[in-house]
PDB file of N, CA and C in Angstrom:
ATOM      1  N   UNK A   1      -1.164   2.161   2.124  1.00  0.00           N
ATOM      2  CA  UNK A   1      -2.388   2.432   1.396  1.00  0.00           C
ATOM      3  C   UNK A   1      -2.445   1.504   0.194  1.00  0.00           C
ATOM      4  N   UNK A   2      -3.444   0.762  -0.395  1.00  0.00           N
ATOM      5  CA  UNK A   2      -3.368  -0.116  -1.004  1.00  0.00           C
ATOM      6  C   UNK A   2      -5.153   0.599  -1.865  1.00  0.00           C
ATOM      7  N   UNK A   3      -5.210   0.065  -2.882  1.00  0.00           N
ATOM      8  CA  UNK A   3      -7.155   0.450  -3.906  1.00  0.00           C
ATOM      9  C   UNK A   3      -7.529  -0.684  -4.481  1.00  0.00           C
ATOM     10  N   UNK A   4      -8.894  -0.219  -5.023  1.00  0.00           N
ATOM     11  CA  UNK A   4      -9.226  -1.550  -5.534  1.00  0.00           C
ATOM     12  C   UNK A   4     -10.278  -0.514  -6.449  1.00  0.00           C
ATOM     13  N   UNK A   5      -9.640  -1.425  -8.187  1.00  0.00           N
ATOM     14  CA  UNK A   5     -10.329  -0.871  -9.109  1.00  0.00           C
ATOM     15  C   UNK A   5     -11.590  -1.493  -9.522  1.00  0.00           C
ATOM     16  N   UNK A   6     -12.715  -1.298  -9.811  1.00  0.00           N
ATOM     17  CA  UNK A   6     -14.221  -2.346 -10.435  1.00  0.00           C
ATOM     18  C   UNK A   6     -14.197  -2.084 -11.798  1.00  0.00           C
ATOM     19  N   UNK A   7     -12.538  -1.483 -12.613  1.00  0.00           N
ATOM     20  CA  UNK A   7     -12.376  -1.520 -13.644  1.00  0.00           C
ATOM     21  C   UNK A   7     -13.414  -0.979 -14.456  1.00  0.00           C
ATOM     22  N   UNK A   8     -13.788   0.019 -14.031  1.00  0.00           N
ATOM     23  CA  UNK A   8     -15.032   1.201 -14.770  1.00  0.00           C
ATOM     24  C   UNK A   8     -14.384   2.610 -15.628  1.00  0.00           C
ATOM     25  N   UNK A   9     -14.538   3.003 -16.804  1.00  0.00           N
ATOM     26  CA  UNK A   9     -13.986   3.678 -17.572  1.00  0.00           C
ATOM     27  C   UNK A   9     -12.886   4.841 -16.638  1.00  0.00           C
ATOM     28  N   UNK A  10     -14.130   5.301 -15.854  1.00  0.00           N
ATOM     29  CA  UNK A  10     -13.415   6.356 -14.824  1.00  0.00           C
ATOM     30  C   UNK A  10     -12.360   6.166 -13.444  1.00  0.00           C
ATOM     31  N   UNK A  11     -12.631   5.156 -12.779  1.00  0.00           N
ATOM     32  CA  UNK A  11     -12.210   4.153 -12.215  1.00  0.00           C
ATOM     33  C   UNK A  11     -10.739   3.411 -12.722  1.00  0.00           C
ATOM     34  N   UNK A  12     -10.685   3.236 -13.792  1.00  0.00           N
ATOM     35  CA  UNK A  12      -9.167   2.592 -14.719  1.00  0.00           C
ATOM     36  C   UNK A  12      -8.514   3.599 -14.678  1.00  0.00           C
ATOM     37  N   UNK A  13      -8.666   5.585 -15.267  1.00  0.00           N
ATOM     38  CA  UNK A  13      -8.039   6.143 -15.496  1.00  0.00           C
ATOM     39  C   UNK A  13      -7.312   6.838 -13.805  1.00  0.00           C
ATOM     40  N   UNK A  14      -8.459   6.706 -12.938  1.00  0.00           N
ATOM     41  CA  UNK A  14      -7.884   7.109 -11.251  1.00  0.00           C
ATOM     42  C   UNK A  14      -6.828   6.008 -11.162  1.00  0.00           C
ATOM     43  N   UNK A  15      -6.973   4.715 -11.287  1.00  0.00           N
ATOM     44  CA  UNK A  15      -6.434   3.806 -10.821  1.00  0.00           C
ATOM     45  C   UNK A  15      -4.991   4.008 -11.504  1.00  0.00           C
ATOM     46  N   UNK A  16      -4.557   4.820 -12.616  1.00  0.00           N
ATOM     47  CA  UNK A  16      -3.674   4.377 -13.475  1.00  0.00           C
ATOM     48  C   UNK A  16      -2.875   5.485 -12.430  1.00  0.00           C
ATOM     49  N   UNK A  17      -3.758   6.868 -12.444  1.00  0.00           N
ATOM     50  CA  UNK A  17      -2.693   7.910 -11.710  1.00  0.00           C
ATOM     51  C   UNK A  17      -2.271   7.458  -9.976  1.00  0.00           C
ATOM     52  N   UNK A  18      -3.505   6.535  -9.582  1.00  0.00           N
ATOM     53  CA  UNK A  18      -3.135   6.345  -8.201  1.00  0.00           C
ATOM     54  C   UNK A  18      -1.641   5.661  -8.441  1.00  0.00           C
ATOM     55  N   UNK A  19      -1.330   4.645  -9.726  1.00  0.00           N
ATOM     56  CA  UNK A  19      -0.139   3.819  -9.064  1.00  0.00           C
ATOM     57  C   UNK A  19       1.039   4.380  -9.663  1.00  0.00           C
ATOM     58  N   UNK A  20       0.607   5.474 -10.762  1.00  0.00           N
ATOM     59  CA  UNK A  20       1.920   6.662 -10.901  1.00  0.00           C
ATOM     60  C   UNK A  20       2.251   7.122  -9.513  1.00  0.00           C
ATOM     61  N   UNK A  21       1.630   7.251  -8.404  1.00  0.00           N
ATOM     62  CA  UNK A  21       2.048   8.022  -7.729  1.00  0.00           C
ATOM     63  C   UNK A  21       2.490   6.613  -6.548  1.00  0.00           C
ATOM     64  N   UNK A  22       1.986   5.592  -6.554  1.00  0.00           N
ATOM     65  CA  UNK A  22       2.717   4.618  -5.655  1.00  0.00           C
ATOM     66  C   UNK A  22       2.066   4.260  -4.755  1.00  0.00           C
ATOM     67  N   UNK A  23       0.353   4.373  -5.474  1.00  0.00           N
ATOM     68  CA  UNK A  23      -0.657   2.972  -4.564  1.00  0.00           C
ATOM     69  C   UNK A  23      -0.738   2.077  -5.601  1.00  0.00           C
ATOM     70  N   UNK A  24      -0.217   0.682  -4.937  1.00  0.00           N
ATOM     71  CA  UNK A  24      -0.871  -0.494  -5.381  1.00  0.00           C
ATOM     72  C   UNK A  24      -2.325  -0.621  -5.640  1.00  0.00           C
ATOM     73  N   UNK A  25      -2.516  -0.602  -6.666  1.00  0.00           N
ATOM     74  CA  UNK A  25      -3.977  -0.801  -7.242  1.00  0.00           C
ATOM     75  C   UNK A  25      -4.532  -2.129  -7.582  1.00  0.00           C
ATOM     76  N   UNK A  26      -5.788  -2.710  -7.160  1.00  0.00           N
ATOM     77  CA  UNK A  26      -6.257  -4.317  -7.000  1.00  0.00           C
ATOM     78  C   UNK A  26      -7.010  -4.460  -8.110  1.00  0.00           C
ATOM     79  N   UNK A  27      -7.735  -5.694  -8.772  1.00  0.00           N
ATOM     80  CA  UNK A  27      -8.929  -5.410  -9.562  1.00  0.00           C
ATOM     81  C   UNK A  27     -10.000  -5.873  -8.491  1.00  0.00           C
ATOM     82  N   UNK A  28     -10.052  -6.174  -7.622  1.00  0.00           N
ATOM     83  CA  UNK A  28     -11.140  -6.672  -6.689  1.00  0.00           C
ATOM     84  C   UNK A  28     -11.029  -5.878  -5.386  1.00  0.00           C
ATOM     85  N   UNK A  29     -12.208  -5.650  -4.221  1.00  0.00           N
ATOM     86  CA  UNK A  29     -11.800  -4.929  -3.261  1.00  0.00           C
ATOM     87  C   UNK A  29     -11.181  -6.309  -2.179  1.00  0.00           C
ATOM     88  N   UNK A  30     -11.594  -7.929  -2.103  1.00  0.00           N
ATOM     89  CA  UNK A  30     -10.837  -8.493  -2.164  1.00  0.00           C
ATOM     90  C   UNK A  30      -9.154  -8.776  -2.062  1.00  0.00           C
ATOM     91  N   UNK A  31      -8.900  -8.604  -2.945  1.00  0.00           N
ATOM     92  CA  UNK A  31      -7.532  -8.213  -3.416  1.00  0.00           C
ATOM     93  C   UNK A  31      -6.665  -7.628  -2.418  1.00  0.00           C
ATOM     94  N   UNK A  32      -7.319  -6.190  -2.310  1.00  0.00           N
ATOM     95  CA  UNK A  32      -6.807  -5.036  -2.062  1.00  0.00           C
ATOM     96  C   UNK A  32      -7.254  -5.274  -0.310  1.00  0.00           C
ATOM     97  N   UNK A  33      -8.162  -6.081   0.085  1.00  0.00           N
ATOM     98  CA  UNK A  33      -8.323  -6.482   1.802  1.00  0.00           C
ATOM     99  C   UNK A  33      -6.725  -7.065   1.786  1.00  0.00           C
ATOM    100  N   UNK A  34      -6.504  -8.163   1.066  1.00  0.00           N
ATOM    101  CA  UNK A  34      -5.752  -9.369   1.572  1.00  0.00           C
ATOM    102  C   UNK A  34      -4.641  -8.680   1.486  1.00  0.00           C
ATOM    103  N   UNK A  35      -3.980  -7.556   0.532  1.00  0.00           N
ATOM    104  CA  UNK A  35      -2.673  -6.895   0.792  1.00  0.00           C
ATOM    105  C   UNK A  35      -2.997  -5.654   1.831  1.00  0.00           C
ATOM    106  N   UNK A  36      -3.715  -5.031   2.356  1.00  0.00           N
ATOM    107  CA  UNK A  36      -3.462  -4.318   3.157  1.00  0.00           C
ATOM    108  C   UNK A  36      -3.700  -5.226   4.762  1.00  0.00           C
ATOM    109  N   UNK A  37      -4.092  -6.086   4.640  1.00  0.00           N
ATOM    110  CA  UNK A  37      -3.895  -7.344   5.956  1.00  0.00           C
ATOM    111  C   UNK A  37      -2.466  -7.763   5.848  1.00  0.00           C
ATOM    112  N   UNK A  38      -1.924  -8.056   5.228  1.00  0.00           N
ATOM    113  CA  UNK A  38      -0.324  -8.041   4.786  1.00  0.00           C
ATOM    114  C   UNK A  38       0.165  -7.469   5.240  1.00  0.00           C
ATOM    115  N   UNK A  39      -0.005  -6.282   5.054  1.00  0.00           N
ATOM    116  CA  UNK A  39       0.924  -4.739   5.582  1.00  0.00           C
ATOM    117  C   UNK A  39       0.803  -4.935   6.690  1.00  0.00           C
ATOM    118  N   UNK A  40      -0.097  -4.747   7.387  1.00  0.00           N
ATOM    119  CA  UNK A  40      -0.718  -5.038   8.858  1.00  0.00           C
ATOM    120  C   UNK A  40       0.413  -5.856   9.488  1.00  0.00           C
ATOM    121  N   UNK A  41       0.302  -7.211   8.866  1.00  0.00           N
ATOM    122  CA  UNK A  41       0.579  -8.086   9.441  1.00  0.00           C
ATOM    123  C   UNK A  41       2.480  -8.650   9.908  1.00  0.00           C
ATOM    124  N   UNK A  42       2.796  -7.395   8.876  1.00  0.00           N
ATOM    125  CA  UNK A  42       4.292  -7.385   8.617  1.00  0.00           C
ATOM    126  C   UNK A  42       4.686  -6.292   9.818  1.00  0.00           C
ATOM    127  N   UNK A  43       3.685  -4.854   9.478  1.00  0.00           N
ATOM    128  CA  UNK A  43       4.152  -3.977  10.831  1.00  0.00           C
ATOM    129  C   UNK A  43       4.172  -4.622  11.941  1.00  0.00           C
ATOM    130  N   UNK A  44       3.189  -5.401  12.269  1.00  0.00           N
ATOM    131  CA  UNK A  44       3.406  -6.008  13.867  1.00  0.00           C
ATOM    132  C   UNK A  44       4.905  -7.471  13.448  1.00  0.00           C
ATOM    133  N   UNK A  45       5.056  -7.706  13.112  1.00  0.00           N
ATOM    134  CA  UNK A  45       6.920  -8.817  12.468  1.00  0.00           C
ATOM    135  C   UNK A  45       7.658  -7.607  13.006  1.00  0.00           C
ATOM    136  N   UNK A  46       7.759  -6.288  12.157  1.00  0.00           N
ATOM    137  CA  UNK A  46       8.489  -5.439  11.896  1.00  0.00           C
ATOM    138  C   UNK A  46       7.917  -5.310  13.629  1.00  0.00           C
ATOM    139  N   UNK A  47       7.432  -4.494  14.356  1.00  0.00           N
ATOM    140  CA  UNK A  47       7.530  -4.005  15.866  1.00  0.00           C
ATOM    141  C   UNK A  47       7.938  -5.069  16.780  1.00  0.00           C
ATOM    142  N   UNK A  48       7.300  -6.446  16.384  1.00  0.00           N
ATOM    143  CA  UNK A  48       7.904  -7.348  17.604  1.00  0.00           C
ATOM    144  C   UNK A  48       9.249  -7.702  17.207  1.00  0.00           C
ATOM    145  N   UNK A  49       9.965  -7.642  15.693  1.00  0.00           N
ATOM    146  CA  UNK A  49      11.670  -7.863  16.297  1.00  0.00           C
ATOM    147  C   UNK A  49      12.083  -6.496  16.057  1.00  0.00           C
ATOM    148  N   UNK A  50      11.346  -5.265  16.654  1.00  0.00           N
ATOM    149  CA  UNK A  50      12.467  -4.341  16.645  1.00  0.00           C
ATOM    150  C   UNK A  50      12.620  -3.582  15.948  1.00  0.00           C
ATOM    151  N   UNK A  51      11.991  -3.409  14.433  1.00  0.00           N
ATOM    152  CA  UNK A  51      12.828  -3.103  13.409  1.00  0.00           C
ATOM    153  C   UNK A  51      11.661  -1.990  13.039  1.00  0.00           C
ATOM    154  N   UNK A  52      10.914  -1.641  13.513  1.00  0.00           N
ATOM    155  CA  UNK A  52       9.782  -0.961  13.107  1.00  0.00           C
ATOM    156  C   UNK A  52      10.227   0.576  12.961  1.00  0.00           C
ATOM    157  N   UNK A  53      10.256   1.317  13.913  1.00  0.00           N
ATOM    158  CA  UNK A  53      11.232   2.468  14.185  1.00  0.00           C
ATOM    159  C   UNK A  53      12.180   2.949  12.547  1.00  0.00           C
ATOM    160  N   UNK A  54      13.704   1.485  12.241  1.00  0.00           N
ATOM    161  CA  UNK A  54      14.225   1.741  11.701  1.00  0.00           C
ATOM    162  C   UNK A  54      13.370   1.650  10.488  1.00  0.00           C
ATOM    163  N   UNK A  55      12.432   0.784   9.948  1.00  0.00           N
ATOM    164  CA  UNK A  55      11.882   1.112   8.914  1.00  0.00           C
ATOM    165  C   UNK A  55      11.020   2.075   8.413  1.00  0.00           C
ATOM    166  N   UNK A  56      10.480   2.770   9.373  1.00  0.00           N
ATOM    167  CA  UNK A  56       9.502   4.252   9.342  1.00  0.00           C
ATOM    168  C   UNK A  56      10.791   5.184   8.756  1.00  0.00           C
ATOM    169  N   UNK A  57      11.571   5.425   9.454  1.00  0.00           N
ATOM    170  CA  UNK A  57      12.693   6.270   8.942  1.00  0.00           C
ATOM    171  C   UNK A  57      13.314   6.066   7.478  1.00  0.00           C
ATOM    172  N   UNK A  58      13.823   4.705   7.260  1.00  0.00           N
ATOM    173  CA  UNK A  58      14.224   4.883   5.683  1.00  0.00           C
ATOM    174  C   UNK A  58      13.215   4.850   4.782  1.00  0.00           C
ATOM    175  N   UNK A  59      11.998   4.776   5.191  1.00  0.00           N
ATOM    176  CA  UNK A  59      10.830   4.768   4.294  1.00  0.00           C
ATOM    177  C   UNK A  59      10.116   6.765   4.232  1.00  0.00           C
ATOM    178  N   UNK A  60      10.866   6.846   5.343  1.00  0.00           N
ATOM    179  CA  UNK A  60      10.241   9.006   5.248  1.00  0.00           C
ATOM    180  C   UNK A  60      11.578   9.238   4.469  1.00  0.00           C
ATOM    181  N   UNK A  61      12.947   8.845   4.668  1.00  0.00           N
ATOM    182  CA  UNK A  61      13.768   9.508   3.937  1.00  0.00           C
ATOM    183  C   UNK A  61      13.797   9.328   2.239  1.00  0.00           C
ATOM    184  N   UNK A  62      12.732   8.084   1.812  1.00  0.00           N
ATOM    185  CA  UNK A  62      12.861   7.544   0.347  1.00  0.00           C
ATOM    186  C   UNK A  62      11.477   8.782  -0.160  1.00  0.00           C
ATOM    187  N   UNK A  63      10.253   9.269   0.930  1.00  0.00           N
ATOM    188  CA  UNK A  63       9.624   9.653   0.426  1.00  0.00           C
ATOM    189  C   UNK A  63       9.471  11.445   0.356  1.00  0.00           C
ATOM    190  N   UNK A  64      10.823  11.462   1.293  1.00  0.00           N
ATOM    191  CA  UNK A  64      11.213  13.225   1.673  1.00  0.00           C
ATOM    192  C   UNK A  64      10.073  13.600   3.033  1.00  0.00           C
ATOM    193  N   UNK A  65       9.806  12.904   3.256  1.00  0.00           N
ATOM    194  CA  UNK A  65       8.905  13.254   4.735  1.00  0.00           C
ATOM    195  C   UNK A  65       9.280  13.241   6.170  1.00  0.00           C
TER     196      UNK A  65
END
């Protein structure tokens, strides 16, 4: 999950709690395309050598899920 702030009074203060809690927050929606195409683009790296599986798992055990 990745956001994108338009840096609006109300908007700055969501954005501040979204990345307390551990979304990357963008100032452009821009931004926030080109890193969640990233992610994308790493899960399919991560499934074609394999490693996809093991990374779902240490990523539920870092988040208790």
């Amino acid at each position: 999950v990745v956001g994108a702030d338009n840096c609006g009074t109300y908007t700055w203060k969501q954005a501040i709690l979204a990345e307390e809690k551990g979304t990357p927050m963008y100032l452009s929606v821009e931004r926030a395309a080109k890193a969640a195409w990233a992610l994308y683009k790493y899960g399919e790296w991560l499934r074609k050598n394999n490693k996809y599986e093991d990374y779902v798992e240490r990523f539920r055990k870092i988040i208790g899920y």
